[in-house]
Every structure is written in C-alpha cells, then in structure tokens.
C-alpha atoms as a PDB file:
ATOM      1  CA  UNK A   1      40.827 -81.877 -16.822  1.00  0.00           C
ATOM      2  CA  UNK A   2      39.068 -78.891 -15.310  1.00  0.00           C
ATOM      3  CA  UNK A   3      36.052 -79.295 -13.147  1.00  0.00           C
ATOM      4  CA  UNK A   4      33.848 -76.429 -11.721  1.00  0.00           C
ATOM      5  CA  UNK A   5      33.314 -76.779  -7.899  1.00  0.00           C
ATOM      6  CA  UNK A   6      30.894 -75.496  -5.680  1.00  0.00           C
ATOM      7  CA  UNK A   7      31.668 -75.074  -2.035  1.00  0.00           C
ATOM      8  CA  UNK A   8      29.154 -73.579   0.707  1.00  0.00           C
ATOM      9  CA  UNK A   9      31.790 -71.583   3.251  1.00  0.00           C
ATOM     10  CA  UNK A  10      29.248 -70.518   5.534  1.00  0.00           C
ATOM     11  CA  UNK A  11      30.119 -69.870   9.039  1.00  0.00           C
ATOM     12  CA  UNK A  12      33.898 -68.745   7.424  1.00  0.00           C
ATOM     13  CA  UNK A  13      35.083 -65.467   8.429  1.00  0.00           C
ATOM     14  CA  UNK A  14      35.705 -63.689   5.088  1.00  0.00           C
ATOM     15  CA  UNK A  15      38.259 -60.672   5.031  1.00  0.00           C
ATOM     16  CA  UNK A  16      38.294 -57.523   3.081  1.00  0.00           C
ATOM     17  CA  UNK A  17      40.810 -58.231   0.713  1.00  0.00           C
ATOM     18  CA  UNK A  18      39.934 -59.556  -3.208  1.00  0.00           C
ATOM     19  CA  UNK A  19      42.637 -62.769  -3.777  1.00  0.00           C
ATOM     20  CA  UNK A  20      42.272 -65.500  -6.234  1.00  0.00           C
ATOM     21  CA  UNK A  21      41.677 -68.942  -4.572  1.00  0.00           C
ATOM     22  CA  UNK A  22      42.748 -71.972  -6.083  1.00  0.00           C
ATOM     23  CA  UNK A  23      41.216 -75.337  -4.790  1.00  0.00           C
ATOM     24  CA  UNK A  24      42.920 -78.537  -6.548  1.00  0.00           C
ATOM     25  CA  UNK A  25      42.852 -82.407  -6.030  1.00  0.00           C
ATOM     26  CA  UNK A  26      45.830 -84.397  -6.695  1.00  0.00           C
ATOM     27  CA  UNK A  27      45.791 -87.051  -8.110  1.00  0.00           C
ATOM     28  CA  UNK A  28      45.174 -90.820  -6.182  1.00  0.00           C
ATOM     29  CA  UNK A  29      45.729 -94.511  -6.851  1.00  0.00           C
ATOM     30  CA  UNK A  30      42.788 -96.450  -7.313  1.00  0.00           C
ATOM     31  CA  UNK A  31      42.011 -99.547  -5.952  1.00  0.00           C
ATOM     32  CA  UNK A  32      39.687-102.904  -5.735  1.00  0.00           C
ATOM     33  CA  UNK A  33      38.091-103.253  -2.188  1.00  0.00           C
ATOM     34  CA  UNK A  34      35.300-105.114  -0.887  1.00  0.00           C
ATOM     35  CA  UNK A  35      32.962-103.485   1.804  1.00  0.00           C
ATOM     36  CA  UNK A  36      31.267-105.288   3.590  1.00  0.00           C
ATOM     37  CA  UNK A  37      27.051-104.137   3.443  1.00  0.00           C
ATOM     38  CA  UNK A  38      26.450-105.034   6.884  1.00  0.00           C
ATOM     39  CA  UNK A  39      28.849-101.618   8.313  1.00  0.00           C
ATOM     40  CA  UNK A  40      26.167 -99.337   7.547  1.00  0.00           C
ATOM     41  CA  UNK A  41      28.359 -96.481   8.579  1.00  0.00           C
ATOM     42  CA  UNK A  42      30.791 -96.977   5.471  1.00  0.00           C
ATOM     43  CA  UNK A  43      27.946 -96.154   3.513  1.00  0.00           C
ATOM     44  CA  UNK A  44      25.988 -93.193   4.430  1.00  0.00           C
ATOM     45  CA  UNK A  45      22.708 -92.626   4.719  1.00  0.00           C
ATOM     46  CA  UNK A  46      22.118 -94.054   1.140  1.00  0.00           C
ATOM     47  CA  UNK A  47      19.598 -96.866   1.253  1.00  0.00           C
ATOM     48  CA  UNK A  48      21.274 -99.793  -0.540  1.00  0.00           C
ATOM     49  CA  UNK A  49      19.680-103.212  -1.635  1.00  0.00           C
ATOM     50  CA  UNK A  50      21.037-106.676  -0.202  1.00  0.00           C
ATOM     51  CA  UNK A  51      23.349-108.649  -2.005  1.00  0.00           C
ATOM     52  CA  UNK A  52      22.158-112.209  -2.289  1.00  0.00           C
ATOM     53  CA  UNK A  53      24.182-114.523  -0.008  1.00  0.00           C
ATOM     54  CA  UNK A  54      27.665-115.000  -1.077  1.00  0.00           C
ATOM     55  CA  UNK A  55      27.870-112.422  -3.010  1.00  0.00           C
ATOM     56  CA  UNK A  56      30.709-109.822  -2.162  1.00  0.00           C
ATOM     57  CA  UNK A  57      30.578-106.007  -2.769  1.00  0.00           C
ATOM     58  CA  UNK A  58      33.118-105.916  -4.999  1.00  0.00           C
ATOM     59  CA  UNK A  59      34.058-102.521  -5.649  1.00  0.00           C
ATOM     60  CA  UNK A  60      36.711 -99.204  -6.436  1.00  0.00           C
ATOM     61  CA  UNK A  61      37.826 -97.033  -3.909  1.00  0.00           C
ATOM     62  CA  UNK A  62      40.573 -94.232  -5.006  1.00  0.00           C
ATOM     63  CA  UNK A  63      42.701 -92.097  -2.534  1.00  0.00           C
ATOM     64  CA  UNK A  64      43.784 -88.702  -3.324  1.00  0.00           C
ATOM     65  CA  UNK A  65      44.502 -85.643  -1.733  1.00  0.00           C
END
C-alpha cells in the first residue's frame, strides 16, 4: 500500500543539496484496549460524548514504528 504524506518541516534547516527522502511506517500489532473517558489527556482536544454508566470504551489501538 502506498500512501501520500504531507509533512510541514518548518523551522528545519534545509541544505543545498537535491536527495530523495524516503519516509516509511512499519508495520504494528494491533490491539483491543479500553481507555478510560475520564483521562482527558489520552484524548486530545477532541470533544467526545459520555458513555452511559457501565459502559466501557472499548476500543483498537495499533503500535508501529
């Protein structure tokens, strides 16, 4: 699979040289988590709506590198 990717590199020193760059992801393991809504800083600054109670946040997380 081949995915275009847009970085912003501002503030990077560029030098003078033209090289190809190559940016690539390896591949993770994905896995089932729950986290819990009430650690706002696991989620961001996206607003999110409450589970009713009892109700985990059952979810898929995936490492990679």
């Amino acid at each position: 699979m081949v995915a275009n990717i847009r970085l912003n590199l501002s503030g990077f020193k560029v030098g003078t040289a033209a090289e190809d760059v190559k940016f690539t992801v390896a591949a993770g393991a994905f896995y089932d988590c729950i986290i819990p809504e009430q650690v706002e800083s696991l989620w961001g600054p996206i607003p999110l709506q409450h589970l009713p109670p009892g109700v985990d946040n059952k979810c898929r997380a995936v490492t990679h590198g």
